[in-house]
Protein backbone atom coordinates (compact mmCIF):
# COMPACT_ATOMS: atom_id res chain seq x y z
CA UNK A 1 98.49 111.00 105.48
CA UNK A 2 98.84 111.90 109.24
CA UNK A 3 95.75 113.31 109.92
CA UNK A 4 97.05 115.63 112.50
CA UNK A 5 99.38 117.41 110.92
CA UNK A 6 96.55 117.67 107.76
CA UNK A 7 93.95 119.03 110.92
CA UNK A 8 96.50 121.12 111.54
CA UNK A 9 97.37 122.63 108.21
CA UNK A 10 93.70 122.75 107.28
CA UNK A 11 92.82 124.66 110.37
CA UNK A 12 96.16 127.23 109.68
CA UNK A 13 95.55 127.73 105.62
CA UNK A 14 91.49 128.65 106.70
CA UNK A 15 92.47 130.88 108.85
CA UNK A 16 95.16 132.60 106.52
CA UNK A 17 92.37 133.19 103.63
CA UNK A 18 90.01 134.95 106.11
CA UNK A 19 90.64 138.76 106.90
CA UNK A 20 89.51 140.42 109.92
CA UNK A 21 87.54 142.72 108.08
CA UNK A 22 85.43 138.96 106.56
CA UNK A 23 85.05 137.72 109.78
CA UNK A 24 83.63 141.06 111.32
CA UNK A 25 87.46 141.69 113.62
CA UNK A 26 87.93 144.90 114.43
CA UNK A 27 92.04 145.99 114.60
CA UNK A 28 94.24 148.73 115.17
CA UNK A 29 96.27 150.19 112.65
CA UNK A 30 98.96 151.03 115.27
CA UNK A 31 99.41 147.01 115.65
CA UNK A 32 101.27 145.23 112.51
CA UNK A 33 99.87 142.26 111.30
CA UNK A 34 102.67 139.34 110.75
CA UNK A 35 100.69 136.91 109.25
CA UNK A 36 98.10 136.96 106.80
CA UNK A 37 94.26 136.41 107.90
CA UNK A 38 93.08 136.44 111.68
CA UNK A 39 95.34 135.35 114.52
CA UNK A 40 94.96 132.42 116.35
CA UNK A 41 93.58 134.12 119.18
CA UNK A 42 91.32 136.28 117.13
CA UNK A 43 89.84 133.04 115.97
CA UNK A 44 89.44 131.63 119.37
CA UNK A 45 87.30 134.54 120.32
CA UNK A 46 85.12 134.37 117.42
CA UNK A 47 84.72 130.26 118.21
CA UNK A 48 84.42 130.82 122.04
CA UNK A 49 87.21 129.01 123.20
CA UNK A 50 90.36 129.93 124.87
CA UNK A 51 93.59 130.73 123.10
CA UNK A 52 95.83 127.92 124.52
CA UNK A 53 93.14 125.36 123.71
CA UNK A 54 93.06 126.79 119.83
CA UNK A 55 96.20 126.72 119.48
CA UNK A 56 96.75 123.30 121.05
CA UNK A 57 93.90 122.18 118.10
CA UNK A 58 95.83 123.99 115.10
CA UNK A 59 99.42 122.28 116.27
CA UNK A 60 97.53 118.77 115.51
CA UNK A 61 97.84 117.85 119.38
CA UNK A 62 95.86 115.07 120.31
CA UNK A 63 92.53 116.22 121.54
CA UNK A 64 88.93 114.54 121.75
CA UNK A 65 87.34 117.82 120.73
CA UNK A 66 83.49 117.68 120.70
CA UNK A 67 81.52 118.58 118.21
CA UNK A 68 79.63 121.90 119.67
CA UNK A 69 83.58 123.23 119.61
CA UNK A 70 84.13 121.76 116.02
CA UNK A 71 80.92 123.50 115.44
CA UNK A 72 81.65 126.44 116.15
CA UNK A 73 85.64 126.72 114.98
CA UNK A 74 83.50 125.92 111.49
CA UNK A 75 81.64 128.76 112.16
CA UNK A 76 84.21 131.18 112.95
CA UNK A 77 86.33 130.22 109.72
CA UNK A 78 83.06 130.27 107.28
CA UNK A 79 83.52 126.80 106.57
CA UNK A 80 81.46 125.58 103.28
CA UNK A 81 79.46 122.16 103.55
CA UNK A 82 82.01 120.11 102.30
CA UNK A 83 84.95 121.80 104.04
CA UNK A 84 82.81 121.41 108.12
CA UNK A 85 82.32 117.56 107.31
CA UNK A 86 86.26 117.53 106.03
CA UNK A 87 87.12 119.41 109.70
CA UNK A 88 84.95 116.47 111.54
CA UNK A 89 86.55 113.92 109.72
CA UNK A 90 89.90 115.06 110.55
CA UNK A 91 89.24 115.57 114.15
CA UNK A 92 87.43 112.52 114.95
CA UNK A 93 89.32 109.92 116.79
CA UNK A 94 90.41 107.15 115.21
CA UNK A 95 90.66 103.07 117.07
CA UNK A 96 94.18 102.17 117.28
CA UNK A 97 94.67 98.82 114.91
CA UNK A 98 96.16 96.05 116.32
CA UNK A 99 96.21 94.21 113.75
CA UNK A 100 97.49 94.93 109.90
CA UNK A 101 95.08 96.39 107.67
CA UNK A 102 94.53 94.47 104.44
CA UNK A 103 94.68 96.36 100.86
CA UNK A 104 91.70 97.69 99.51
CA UNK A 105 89.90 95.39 97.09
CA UNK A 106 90.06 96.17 93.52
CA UNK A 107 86.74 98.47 92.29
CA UNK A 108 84.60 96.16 89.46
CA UNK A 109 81.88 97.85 87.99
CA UNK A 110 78.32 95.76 88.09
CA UNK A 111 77.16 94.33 84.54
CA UNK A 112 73.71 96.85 85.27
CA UNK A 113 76.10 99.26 85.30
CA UNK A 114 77.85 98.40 82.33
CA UNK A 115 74.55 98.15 80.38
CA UNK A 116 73.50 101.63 81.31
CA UNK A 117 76.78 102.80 79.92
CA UNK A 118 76.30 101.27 77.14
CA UNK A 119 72.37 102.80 76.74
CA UNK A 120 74.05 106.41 77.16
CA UNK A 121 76.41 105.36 74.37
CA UNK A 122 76.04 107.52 71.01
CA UNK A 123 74.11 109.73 73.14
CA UNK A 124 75.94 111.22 76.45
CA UNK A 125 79.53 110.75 77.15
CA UNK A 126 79.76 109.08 80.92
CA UNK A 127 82.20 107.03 82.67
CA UNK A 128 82.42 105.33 86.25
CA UNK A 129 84.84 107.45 88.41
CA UNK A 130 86.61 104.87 91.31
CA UNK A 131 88.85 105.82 94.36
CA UNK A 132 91.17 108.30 93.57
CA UNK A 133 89.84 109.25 90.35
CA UNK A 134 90.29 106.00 88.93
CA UNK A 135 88.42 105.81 85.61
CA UNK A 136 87.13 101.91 86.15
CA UNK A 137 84.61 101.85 82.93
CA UNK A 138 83.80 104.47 80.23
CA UNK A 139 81.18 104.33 77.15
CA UNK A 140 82.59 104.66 73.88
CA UNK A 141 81.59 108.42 73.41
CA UNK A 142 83.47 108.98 76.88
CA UNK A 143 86.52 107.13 75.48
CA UNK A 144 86.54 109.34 72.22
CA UNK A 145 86.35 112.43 73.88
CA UNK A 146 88.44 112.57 76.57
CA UNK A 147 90.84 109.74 76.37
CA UNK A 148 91.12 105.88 75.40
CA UNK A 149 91.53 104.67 79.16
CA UNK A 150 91.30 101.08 77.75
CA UNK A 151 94.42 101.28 75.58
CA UNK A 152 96.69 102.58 78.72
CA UNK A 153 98.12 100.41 81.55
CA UNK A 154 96.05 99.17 84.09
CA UNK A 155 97.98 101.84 86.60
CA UNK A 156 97.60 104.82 84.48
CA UNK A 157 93.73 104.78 84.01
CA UNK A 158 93.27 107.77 86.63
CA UNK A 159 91.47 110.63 85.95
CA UNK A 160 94.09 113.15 88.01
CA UNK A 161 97.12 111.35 86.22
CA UNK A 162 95.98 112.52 83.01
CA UNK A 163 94.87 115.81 83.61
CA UNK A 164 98.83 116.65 85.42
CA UNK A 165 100.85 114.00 82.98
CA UNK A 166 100.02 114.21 79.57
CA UNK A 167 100.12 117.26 77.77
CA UNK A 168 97.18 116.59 75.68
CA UNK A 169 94.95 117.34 78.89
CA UNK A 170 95.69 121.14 78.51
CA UNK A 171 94.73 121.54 75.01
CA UNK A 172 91.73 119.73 75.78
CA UNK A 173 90.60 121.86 78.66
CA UNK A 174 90.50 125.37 77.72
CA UNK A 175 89.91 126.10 81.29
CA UNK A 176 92.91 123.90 82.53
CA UNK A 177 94.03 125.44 85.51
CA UNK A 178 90.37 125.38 86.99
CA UNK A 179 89.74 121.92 86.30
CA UNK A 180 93.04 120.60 87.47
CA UNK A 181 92.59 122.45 91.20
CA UNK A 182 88.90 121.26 91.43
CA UNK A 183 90.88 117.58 91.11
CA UNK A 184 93.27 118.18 93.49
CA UNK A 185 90.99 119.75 96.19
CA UNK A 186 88.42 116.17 95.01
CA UNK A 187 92.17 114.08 96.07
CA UNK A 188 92.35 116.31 99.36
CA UNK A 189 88.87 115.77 100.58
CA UNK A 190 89.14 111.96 99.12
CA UNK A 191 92.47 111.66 101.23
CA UNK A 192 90.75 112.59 104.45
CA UNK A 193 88.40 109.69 104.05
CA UNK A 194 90.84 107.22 103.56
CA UNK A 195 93.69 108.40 105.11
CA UNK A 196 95.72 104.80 104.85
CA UNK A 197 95.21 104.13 100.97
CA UNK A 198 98.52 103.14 99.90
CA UNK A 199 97.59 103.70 96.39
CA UNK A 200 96.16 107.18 96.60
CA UNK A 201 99.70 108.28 98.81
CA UNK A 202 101.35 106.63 95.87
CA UNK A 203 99.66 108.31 93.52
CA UNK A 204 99.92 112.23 95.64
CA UNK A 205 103.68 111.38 95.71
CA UNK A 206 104.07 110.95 92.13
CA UNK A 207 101.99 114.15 90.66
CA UNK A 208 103.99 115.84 93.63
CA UNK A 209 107.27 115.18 92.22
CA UNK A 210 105.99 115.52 88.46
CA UNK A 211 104.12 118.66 88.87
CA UNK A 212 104.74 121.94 90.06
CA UNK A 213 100.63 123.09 89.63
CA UNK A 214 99.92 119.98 91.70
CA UNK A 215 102.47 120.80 94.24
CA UNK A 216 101.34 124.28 94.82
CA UNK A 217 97.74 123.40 95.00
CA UNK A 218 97.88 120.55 97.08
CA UNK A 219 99.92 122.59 99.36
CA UNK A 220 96.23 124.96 99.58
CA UNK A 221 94.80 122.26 101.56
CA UNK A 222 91.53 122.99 99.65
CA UNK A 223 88.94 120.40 99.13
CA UNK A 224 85.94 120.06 97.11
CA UNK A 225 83.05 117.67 96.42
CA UNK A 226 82.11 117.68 92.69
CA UNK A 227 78.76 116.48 92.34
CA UNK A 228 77.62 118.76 89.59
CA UNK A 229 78.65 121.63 86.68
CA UNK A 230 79.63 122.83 83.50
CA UNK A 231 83.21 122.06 81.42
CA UNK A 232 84.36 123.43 78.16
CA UNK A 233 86.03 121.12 76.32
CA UNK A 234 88.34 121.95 72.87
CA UNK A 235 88.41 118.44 71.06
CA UNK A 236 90.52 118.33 68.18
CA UNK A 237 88.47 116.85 65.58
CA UNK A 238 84.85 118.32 66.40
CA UNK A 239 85.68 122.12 68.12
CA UNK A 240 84.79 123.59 71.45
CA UNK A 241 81.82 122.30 73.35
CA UNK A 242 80.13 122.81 76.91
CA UNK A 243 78.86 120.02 78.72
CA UNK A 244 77.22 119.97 81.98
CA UNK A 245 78.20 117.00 84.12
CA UNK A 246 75.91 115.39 86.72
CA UNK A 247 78.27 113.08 89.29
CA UNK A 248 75.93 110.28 91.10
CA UNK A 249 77.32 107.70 93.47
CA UNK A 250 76.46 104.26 92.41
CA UNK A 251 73.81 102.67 94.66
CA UNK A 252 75.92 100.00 96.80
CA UNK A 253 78.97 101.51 96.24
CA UNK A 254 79.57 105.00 97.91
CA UNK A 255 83.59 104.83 96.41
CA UNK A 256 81.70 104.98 92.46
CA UNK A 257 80.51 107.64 90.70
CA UNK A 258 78.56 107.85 87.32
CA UNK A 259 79.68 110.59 85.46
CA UNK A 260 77.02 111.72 82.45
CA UNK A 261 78.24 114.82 79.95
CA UNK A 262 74.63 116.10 78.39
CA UNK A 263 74.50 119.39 76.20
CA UNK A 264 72.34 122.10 75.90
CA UNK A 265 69.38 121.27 73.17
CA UNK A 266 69.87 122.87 69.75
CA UNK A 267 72.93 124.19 70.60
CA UNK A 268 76.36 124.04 68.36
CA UNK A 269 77.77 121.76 71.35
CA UNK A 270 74.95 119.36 70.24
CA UNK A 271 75.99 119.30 67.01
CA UNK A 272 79.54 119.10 67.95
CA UNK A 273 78.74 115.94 70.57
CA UNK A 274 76.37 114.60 67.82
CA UNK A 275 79.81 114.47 65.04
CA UNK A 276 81.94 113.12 67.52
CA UNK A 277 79.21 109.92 68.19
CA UNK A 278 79.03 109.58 64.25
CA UNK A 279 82.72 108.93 64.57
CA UNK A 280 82.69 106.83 67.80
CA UNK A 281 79.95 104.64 65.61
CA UNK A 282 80.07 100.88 65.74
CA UNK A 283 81.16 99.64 61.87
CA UNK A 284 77.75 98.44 61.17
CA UNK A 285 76.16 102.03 62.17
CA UNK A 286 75.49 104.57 59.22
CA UNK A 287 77.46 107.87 59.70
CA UNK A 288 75.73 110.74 59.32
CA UNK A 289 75.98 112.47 56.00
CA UNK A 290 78.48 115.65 57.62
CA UNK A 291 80.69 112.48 59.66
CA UNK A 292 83.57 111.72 58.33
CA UNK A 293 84.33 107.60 57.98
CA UNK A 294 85.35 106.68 61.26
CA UNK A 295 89.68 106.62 61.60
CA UNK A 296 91.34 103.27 62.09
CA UNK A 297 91.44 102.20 65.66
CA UNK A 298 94.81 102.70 67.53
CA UNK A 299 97.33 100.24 66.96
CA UNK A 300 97.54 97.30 69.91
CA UNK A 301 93.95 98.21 71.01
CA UNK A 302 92.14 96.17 69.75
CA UNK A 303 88.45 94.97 70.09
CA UNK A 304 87.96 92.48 73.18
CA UNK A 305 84.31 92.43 73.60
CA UNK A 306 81.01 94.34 73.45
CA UNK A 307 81.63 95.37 76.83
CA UNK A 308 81.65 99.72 77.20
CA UNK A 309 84.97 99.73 78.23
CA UNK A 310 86.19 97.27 75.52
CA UNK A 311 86.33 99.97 72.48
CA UNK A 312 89.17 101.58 71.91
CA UNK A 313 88.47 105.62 71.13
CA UNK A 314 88.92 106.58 67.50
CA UNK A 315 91.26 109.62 68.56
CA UNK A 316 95.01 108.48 66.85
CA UNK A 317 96.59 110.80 68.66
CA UNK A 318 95.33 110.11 71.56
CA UNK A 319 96.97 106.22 71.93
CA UNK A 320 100.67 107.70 71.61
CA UNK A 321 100.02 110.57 74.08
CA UNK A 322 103.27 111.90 75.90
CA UNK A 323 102.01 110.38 79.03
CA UNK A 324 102.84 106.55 77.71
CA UNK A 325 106.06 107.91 75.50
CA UNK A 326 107.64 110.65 78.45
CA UNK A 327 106.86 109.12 81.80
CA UNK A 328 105.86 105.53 81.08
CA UNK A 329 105.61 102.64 84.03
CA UNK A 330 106.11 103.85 86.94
């Protein structure tokens, strides 16, 4: 990602979704209005800075822009939390390499890490969340409602891929369309911290080309740290649910996140959450007496340890999803 031209389309698209009337602008109605939102030089005069130099900082010129002006452009364009520390990152300066960076390493999960997965297992779905939405380790009860990550290829265990790729995604989140832009504006802000990922431009390029929603809303330039909420989920064997999610980096590794589902006490989601562990339950574990016998595992899946992310997810349909059969290696 050049990160001028993103400072630059970051700085045009906040402008655009701001009216003069939002930002406290007064205009004439004698003067037409070509272009949606404030004018550059309506913006400069709410930051305190000249036109030319504004508009010099929206065309993604090279400037060493300090903060108090960062500070207040974020000001002027009502910048959330998450969206000022996205401008900063863009605009600070960057060392020229002179030598060729090496590839990230791959992500591993730490055994204590494992083990609390598998503590939270028959209990709360969680997984651990990498760079790029890479799903590097889920519990069993993660696996079974969501997808088998496990049973795909190595590549296609990415959090984003799913949700645009396989079709299964939207009948699993009635609220689809929210979801899916949450995880694109999660890829935006995640592309402005590493910038020179070859694997995360490999992976924007693909959902680019394979997906009009993800096209259009990458194209928003929105971005959007998700740390903590609620998701309704429509599982096919248990029913609709809502679980609250709680995101929390990993301690010694800022690029992981634990991701922990928990439900609402005595409510049907419980219920629903506590079915779907009766089915995710090891062989020697006694179903409860409204489970139904837990379904044969998928075919080539199977059982390589007692590691979390070793069980593959009792959902059938889930290990012949259109994602493997339709777009395959890639």
């Amino acid at each position: 990602m050049d990160r001028n031209t993103e400072l630059s389309e970051f700085l045009r698209t906040r402008r655009a979704r701001l009216s003069p009337g939002e930002a406290g602008v007064s205009v004439s109605n004698d003067s037409p209005r070509r272009v949606p939102g404030l004018r550059r030089e309506e913006l400069a005069q709410l930051a305190g800075v000249s036109t030319d130099y504004y508009t010099r900082l929206e065309q993604g010129r090279h400037l060493n822009v300090s903060e108090a002006v960062l500070d207040a452009v974020a000001r002027a364009l009502q910048l959330d939390d998450t969206e000022r520390a996205y401008l900063f990152e863009l605009a600070r300066p960057r060392p020229r390499r002179t030598v060729r960076r090496r590839p990230p390493r791959p992500q591993r999960v730490r055994p204590g890490v494992h083990a609390l997965l598998r503590t939270l297992d028959g209990v709360s779905p969680a997984f651990v969340l990498g760079r790029r939405g890479d799903v590097l380790a889920a519990n069993r009860l993660a696996r079974a409602l969501i997808i088998d990550f496990e049973a795909l290829p190595y590549h296609e265990r990415n959090m984003a891929r799913f949700m645009f790729l396989d079709e299964a995604a939207r009948e699993l989140w009635p609220e689809w369309e929210t979801v899916a832009a949450e995880m694109v504006a999660s890829l935006r802000l995640e592309a402005g911290r590493h910038p020179d990922d070859p694997r995360l431009t490999e992976l924007v390029g693909e959902l680019t080309i394979k997906s009009q929603e993800f096209r259009k809303w990458w194209a928003d330039h929105n971005v959007r740290e998700k740390t903590h909420g609620v998701k309704l989920y429509h599982h096919p064997v248990v029913g609709d649910m809502t679980l609250a999610y709680e995101n929390v980096t990993v301690p010694g590794d800022p690029d992981q996140a634990l991701c922990i589902y928990t439900v609402e006490p005595g409510s049907p989601s419980e219920e629903a959450l506590r079915l779907l562990a009766s089915w995710t339950a090891a062989p020697s574990a006694s179903p409860g007496p409204s489970a139904s016998p837990p379904p044969a595992r998928p075919s080539g899946a199977a059982s390589r340890d007692d590691s979390p992310s070793s069980h593959p997810s009792p959902r059938p349909s889930h290990s012949s999803r259109s994602s493997r059969s339709s777009h395959g290696d890639t």
